[in-house]
Protein backbone atom coordinates (compact mmCIF):
# COMPACT_ATOMS: atom_id res chain seq x y z
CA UNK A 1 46.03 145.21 10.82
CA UNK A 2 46.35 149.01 11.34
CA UNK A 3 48.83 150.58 14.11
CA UNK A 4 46.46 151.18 16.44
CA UNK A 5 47.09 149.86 20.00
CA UNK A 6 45.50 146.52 20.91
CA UNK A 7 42.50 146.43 23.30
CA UNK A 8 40.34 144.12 25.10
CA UNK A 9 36.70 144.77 25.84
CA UNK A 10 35.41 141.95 28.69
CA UNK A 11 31.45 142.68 29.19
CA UNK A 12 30.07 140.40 31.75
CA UNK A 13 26.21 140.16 31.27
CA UNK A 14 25.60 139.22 35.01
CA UNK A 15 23.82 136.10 35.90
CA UNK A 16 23.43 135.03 32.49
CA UNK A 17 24.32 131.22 32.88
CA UNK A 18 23.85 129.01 29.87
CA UNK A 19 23.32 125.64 31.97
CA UNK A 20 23.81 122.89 35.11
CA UNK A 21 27.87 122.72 35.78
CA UNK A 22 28.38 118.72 36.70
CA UNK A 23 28.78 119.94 40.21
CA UNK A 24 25.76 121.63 40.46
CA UNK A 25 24.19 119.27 42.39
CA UNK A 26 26.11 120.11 45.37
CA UNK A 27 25.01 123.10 45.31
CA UNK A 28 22.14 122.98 45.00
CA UNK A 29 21.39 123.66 41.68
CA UNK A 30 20.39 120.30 39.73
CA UNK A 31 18.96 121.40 36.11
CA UNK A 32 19.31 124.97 36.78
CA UNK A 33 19.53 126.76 33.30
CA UNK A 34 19.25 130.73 33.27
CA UNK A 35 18.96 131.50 29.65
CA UNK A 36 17.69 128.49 28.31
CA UNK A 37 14.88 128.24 30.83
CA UNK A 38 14.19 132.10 30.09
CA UNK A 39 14.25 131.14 26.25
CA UNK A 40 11.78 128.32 27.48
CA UNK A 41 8.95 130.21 29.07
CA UNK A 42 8.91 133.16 26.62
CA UNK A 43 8.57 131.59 22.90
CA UNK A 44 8.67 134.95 21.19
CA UNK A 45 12.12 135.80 22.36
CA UNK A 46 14.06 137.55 20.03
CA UNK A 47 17.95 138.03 20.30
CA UNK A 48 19.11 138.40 16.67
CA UNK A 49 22.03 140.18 16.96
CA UNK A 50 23.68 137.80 19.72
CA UNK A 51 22.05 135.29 18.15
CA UNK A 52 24.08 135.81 14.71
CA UNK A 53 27.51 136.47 17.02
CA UNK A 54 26.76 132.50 17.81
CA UNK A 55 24.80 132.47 21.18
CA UNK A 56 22.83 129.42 19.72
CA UNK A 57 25.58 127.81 18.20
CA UNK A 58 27.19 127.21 22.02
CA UNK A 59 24.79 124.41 22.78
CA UNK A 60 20.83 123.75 21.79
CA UNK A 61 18.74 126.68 23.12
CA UNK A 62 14.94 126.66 22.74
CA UNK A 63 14.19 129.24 20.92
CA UNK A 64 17.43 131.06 20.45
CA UNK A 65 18.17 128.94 16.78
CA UNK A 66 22.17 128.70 15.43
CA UNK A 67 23.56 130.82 13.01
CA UNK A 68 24.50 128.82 9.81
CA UNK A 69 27.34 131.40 9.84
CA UNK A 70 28.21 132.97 13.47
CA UNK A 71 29.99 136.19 13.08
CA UNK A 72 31.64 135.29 16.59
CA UNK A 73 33.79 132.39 17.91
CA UNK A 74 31.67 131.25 20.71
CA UNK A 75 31.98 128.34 23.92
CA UNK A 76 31.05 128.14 27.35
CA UNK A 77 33.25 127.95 30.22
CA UNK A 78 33.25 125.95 33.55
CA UNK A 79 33.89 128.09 36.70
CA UNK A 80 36.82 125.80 38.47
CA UNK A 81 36.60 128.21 41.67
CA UNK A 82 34.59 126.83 44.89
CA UNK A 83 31.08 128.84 45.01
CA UNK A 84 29.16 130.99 42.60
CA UNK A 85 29.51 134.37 44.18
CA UNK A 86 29.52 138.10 41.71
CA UNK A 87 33.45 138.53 43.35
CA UNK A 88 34.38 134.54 42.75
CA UNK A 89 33.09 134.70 39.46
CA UNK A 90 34.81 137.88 38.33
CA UNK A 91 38.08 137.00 39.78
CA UNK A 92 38.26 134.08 38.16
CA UNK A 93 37.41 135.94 35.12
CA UNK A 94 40.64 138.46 35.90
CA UNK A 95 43.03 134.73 36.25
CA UNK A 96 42.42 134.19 39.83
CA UNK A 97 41.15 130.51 41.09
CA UNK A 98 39.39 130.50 44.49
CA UNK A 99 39.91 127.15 46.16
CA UNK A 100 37.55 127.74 49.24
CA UNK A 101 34.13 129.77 49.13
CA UNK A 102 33.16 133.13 51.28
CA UNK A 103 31.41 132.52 54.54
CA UNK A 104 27.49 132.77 54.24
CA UNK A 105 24.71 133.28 57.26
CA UNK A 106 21.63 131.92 56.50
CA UNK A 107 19.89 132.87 59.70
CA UNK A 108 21.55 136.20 59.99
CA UNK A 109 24.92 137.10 61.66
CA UNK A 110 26.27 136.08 64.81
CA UNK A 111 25.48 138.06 68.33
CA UNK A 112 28.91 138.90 69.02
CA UNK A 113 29.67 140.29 65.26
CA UNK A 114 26.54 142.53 65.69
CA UNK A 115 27.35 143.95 68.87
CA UNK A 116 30.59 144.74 67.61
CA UNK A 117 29.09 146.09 64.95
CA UNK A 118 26.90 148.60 66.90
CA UNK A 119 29.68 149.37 69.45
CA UNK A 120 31.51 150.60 66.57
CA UNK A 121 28.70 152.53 64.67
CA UNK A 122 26.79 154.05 67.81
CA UNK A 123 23.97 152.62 66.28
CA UNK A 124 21.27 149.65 67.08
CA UNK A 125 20.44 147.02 63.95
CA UNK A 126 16.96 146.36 62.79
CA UNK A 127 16.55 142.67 60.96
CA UNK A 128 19.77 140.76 60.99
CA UNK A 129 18.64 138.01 58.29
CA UNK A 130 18.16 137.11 55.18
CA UNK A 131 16.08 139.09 52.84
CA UNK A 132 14.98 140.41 49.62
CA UNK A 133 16.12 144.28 49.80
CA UNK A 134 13.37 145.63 48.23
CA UNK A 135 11.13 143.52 50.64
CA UNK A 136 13.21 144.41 53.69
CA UNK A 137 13.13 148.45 53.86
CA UNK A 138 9.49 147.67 53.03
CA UNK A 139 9.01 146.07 55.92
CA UNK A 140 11.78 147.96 58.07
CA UNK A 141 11.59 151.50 56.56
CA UNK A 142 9.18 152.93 58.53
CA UNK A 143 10.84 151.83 61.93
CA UNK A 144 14.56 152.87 60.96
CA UNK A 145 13.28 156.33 59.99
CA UNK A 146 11.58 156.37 63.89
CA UNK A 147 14.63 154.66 65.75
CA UNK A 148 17.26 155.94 63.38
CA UNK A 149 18.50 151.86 63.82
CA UNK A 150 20.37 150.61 60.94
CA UNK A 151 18.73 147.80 58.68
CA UNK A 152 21.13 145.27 58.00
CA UNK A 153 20.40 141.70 56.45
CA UNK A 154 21.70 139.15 53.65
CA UNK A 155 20.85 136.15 51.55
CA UNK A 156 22.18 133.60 50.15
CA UNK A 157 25.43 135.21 49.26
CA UNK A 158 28.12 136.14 51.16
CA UNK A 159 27.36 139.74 51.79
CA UNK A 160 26.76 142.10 55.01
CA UNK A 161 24.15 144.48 53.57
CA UNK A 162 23.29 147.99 55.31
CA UNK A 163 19.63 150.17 54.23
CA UNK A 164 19.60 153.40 55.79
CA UNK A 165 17.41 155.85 54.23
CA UNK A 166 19.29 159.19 53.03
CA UNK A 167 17.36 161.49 55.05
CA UNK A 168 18.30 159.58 58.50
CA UNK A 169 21.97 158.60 57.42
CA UNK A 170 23.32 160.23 54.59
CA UNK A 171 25.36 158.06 51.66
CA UNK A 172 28.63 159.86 53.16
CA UNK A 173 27.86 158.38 56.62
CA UNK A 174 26.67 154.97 55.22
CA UNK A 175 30.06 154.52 53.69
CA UNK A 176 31.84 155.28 56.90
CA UNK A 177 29.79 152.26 58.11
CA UNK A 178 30.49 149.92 55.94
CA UNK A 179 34.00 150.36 56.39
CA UNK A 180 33.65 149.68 59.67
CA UNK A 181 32.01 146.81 58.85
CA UNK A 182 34.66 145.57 56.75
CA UNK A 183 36.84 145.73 59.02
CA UNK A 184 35.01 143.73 61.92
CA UNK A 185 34.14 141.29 59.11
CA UNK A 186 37.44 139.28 59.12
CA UNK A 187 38.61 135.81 59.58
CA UNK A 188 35.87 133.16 59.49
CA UNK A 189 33.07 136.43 59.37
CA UNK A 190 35.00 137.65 56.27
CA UNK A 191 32.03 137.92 53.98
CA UNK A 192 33.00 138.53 49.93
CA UNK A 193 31.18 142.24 50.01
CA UNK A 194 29.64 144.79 52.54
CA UNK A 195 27.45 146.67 50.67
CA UNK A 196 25.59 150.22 51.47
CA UNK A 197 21.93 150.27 50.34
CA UNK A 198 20.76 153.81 50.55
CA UNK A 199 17.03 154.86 49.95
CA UNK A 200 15.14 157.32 49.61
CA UNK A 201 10.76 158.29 49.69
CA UNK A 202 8.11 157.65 52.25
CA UNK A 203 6.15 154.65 53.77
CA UNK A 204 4.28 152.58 50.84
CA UNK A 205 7.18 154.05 48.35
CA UNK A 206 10.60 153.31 49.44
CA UNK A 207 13.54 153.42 46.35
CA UNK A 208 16.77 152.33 46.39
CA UNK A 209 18.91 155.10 45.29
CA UNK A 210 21.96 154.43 42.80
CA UNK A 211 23.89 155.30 45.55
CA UNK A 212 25.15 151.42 46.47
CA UNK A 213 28.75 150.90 46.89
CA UNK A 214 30.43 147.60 47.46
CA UNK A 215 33.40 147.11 50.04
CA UNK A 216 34.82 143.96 48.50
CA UNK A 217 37.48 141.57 50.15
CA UNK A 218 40.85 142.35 48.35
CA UNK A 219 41.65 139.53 46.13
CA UNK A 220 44.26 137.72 47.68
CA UNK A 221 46.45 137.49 44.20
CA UNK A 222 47.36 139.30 41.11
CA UNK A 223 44.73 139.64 38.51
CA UNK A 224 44.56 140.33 34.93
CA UNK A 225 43.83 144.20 36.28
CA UNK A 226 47.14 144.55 37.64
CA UNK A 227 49.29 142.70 35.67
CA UNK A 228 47.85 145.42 33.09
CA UNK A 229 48.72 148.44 35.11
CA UNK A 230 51.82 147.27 36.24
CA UNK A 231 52.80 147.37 33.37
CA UNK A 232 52.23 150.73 32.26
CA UNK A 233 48.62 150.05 30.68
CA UNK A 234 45.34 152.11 31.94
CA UNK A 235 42.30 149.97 32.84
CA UNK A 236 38.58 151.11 32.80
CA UNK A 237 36.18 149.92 35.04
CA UNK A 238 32.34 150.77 34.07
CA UNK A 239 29.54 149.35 36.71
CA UNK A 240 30.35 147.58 39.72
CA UNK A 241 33.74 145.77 38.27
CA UNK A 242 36.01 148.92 40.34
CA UNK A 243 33.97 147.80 43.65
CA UNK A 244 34.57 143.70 42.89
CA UNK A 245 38.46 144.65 42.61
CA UNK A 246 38.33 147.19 45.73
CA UNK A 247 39.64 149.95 42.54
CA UNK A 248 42.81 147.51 42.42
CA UNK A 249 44.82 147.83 39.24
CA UNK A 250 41.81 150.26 37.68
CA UNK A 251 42.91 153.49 36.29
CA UNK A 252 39.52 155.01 35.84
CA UNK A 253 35.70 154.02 37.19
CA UNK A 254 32.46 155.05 36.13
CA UNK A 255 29.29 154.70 37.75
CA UNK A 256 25.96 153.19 36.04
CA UNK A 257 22.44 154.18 36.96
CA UNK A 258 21.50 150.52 34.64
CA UNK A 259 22.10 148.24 31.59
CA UNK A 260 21.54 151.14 29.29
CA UNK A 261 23.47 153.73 30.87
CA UNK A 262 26.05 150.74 30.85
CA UNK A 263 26.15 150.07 27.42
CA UNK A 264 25.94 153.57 26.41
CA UNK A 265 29.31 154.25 28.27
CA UNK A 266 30.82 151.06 26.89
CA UNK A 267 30.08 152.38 23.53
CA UNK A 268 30.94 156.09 24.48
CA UNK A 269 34.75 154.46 26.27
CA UNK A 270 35.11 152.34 22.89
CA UNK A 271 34.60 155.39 20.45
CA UNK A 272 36.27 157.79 22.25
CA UNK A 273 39.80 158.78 22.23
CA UNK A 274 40.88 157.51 25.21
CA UNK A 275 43.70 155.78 25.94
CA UNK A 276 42.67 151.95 27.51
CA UNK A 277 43.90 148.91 26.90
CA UNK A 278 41.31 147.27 28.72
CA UNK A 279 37.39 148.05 28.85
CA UNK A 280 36.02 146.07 31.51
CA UNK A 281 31.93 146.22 32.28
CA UNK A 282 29.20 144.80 34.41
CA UNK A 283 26.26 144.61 33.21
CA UNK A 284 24.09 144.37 36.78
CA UNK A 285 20.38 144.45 36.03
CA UNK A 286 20.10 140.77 34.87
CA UNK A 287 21.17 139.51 38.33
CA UNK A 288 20.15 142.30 40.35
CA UNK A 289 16.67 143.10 39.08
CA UNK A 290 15.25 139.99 37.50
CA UNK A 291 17.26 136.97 38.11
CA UNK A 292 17.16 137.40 42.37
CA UNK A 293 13.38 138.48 41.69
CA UNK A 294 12.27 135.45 40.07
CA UNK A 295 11.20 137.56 37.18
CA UNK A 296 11.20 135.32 33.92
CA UNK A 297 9.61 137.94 31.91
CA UNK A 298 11.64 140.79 33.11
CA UNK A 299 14.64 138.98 32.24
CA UNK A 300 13.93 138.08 28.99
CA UNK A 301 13.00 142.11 28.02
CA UNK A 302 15.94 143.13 29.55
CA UNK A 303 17.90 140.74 27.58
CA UNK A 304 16.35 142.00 24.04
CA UNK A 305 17.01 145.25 25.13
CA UNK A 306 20.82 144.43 25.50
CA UNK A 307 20.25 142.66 22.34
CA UNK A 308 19.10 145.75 20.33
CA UNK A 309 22.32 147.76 22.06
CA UNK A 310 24.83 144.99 20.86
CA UNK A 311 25.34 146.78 17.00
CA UNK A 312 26.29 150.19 18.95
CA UNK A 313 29.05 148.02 20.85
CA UNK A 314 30.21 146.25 17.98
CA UNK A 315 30.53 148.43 15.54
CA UNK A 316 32.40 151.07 17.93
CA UNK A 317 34.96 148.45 17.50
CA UNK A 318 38.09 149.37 16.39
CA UNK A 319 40.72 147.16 13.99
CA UNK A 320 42.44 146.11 17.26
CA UNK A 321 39.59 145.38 19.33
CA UNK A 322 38.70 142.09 20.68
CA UNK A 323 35.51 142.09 22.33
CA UNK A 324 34.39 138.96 24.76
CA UNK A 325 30.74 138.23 25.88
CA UNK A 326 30.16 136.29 28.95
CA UNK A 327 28.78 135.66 32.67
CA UNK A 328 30.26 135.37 36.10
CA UNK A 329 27.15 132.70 37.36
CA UNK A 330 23.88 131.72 36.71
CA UNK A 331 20.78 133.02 38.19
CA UNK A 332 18.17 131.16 37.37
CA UNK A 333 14.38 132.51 37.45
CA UNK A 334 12.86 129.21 37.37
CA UNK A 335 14.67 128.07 40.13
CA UNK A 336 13.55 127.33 43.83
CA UNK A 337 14.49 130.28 45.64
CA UNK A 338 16.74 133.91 44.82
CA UNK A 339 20.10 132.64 44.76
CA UNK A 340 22.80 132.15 42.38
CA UNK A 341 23.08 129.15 40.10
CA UNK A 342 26.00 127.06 39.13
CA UNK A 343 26.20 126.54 35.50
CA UNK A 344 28.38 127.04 32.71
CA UNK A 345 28.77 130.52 31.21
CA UNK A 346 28.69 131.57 27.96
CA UNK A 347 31.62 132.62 25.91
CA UNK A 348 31.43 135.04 22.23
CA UNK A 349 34.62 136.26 20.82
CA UNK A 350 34.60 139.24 18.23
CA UNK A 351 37.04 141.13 16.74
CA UNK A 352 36.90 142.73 13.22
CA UNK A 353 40.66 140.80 12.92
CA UNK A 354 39.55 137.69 14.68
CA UNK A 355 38.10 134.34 12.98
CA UNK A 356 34.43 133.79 12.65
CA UNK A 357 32.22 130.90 13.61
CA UNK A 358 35.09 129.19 15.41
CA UNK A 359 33.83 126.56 18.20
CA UNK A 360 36.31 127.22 20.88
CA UNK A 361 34.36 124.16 22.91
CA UNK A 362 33.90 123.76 26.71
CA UNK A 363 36.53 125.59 28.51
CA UNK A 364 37.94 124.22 31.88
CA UNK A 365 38.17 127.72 33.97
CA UNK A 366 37.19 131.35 33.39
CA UNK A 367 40.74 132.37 33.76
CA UNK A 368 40.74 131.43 30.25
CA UNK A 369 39.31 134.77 29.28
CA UNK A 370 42.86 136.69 31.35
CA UNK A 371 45.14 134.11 30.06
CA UNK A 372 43.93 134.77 26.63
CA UNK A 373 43.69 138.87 27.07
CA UNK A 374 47.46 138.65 28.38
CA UNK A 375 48.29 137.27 25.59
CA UNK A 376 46.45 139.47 22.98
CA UNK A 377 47.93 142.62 25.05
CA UNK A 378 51.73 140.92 25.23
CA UNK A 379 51.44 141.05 28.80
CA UNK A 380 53.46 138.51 30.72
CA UNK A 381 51.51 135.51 30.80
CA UNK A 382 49.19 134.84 33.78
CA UNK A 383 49.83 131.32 35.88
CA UNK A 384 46.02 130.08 35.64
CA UNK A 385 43.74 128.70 32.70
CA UNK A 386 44.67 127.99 29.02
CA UNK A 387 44.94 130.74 26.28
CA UNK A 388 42.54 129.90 23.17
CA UNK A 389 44.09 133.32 21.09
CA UNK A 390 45.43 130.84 18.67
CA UNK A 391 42.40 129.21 17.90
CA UNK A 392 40.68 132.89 16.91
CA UNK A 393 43.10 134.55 15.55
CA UNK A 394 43.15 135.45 11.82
């Protein structure tokens, strides 16, 4: 092993669940299977290079055959936090367990909170309930632009979503907003995220700029992030992961327009001489663009295109670089309705040090993944989940 610092790269390919956690039921979620339904429905599928890391080795996927010799260490892991929200997911990911789920409104938010709300902003509110956003300024647009009313709505998560188009409100005034949003959302109305949906275009062509930007709950412990900067290591955030965190414990954030402006900076951050112990990513477009859109076929492509990105990210790697695959949820295509899905996540470990073709089982909590990063880095060790560094290392 050469003298080069030690660094972990966490990607977290959003939404890409690998099958039904035991509890799924509860939640509605009985048989829901993201990527082996996707492998399902599209028999030409073709993941090589994740399938010769070990993606098919983790359990039987239709489709997606096992390597007879995975370059990886691969697993999935159980989420032990209540819900399957983007923030749950990824704190747990970062070592933090969260025992009780984020309020969600089904039929829209309360009369009192919008009032508030519009007390606050000078401005009315067009929908109030749940919706697709796409479908939503569709529908909306054409009235906001005339009333200069805000168009606010949700779904099934637990988020307080604002449209304005950029020509009525611009992105700098949105984000005032939303923190004013934030702020009224506390207590039992404290949604996980407020999030500012900007657009841009006419009537029959409304587009959602890249300008969204997520005003997350602080997490309410210390996290992998911090217990990195605190002590003296710089942290990169690329995609939405500086948002999740509310920039907590994050040295440096970059913006993505999409999974391939994602992976290019990965590869570009990896490469470069820069100076971070930990690379963490979100890649969005899984979750955002297929798996809430019920788009089978979408989701597959967009998963062959990650596929045919993976060799840039892996062989940017460094001596000292470990490199973990996984999820924060499912999203399931197939499934009734847009929302998340409970189900395991999948788990591929590579490092050009690390062992190969190592089975590292069914983990018990994503805060495996910090635990284990702690320990590669020689942080002090985090309180939740188990380390598995023993089981990979060389």
């Amino acid at each position: 092993m050469n003298t080069y610092k030690r660094r972990i790269i966490i990607v977290v390919l959003d939404s890409v669940g690998i099958g039904a956690l035991p509890d799924a039921k509860s939640y509605g979620d009985e048989g829901a299977d993201t990527l082996g339904h996707i492998a399902e429905r599209n028999p030409g599928i073709k993941l090589p290079n994740l399938s010769a890391l070990g993606l098919g080795n983790i359990k039987p996927i239709k489709n997606i055959p096992p390597s007879s010799h995975p370059s990886a260490c691969f697993g999935k892991i159980a989420e032990k936090s209540s819900g399957k929200d983007t923030i749950i997911g990824h704190w747990e990911i970062a070592g933090v367990i969260t025992k009780k789920g984020f309020p969600v409104f089904r039929n829209g938010f309360p009369k009192g909170i919008i009032k508030k709300f519009e007390q606050a902003t000078g401005k009315k509110v067009l929908g109030n309930k749940p919706a697709s956003g796409t479908e939503i300024i569709k529908e909306l647009g054409k009235k906001h632009i005339k009333t200069g009313a805000l168009i606010v709505y949700t779904s099934a998560d637990s988020v307080f979503q604002i449209a304005a188009h950029e020509d009525i409100v611009s992105p700098e005034e949105l984000y005032s907003i939303c923190e004013k949003a934030r702020k009224i959302l506390s207590g039992r109305y404290s949604v996980a995220r407020v999030i500012a949906r900007p657009f841009t275009g006419k009537e029959g062509s409304f587009l959602r700029t890249d300008g969204r930007k997520d005003f997350s709950i602080p997490c309410p412990e210390e996290t992998l992030l911090d217990n990195a900067s605190l002590n003296g290591l710089k942290v990169l955030s690329i995609g939405k992961i500086s948002d999740i965190f509310s920039s907590r414990g994050i040295t440096e954030s970059i913006k993505i327009h999409d999974n391939n402006d994602c992976c290019r900076h990965i590869i570009n951050s990896i490469a470069g001489k820069h100076d971070f112990s930990i690379i963490f990513a979100n890649l969005i477009d899984f979750d955002m663009k297929y798996g809430h859109r019920n788009d089978v076929e979408g989701y597959k492509n967009a998963l062959e295109e990650f596929d045919l990105l993976l060799p840039g990210i892996t062989g940017s790697l460094k001596d000292n670089d470990f490199l973990m695959l996984t999820a924060d949820h499912g999203n399931d295509p197939t499934a009734p309705g847009t929302d998340h899905t409970r189900e395991y996540v999948p788990l591929l470990c590579y490092g050009k040090t690390l062992r190969r073709g190592v089975n590292i089982g069914i983990r018990g909590c994503f805060c495996d993944i910090a635990r284990t990063a702690s320990e590669f880095l020689r942080l002090p060790e985090m309180k939740n989940g188990k380390s598995f560094l023993k089981q990979i290392r060389s």
